[in-house]
Protein backbone atom coordinates (compact mmCIF):
# COMPACT_ATOMS: atom_id res chain seq x y z
CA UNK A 1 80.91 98.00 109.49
CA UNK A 2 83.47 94.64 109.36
CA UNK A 3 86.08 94.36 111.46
CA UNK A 4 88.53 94.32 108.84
CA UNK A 5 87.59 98.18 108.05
CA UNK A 6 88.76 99.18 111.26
CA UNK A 7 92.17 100.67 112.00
CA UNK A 8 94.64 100.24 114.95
CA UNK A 9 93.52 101.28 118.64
CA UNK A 10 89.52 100.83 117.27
CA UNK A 11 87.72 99.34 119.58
CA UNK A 12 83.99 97.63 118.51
CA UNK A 13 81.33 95.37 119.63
CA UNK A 14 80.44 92.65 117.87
CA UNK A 15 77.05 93.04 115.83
CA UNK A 16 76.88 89.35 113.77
CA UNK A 17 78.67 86.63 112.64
CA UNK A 18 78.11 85.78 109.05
CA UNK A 19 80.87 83.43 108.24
CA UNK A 20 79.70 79.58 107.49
CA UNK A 21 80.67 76.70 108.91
CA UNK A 22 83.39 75.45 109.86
CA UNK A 23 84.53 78.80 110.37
CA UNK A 24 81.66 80.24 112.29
CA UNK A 25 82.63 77.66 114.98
CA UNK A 26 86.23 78.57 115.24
CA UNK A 27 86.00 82.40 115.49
CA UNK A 28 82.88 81.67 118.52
CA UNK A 29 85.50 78.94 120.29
CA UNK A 30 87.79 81.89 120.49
CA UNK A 31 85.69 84.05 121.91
CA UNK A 32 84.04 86.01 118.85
CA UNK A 33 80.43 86.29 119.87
CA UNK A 34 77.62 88.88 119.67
CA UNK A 35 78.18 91.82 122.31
CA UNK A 36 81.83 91.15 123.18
CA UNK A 37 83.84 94.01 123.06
CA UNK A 38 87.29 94.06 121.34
CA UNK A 39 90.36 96.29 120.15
CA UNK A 40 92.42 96.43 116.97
CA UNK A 41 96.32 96.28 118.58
CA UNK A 42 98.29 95.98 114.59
CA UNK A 43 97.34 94.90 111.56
CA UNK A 44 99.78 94.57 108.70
CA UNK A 45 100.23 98.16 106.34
CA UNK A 46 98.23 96.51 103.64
CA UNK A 47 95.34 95.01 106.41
CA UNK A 48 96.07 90.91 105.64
CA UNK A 49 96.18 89.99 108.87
CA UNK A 50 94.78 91.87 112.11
CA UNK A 51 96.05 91.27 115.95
CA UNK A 52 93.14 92.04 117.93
CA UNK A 53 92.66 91.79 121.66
CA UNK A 54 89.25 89.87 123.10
CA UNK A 55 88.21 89.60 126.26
CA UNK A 56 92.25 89.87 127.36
CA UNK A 57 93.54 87.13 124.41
CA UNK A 58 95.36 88.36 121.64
CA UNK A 59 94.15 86.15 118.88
CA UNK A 60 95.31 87.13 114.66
CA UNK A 61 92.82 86.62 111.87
CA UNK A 62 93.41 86.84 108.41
CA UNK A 63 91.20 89.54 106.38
CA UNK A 64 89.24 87.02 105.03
CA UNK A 65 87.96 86.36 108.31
CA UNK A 66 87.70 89.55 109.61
CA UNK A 67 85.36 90.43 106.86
CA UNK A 68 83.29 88.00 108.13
CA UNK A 69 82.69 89.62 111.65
CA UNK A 70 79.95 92.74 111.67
CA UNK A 71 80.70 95.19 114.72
CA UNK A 72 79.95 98.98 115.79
CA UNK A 73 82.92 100.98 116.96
CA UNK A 74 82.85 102.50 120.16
């Protein structure tokens, strides 16, 4: 499952990066990493853009780069 398939109040753990460079490094500088845990707070109706909560940071990613993050939900 990506992260971009999951809905608001979903919590996951991250399974796998598989976005390249340079944007592999940006989503592990903030914080996106293999066995963190995180939580969906809002996305937009149409799931563009996703506010999700890591590790106590709010951070928003586009669904391009969501899509790019593999997690489980728990």
């Amino acid at each position: 499952m990506r992260l971009n398939e999951l809905s608001i109040n979903d919590k996951a753990v991250i399974k796998k990066i598989h976005a390249k460079e340079p944007l592999k490094s940006k989503l592990l500088s903030m914080g996106f990493a293999r066995g963190e845990k995180l939580k969906v707070l809002k996305h937009t109706l149409v799931k563009n853009t996703f506010d999700i909560d890591i590790n106590g940071v709010n951070v928003a990613l586009r669904n391009e780069e969501a899509r790019e993050i593999e997690v489980e939900k728990i």
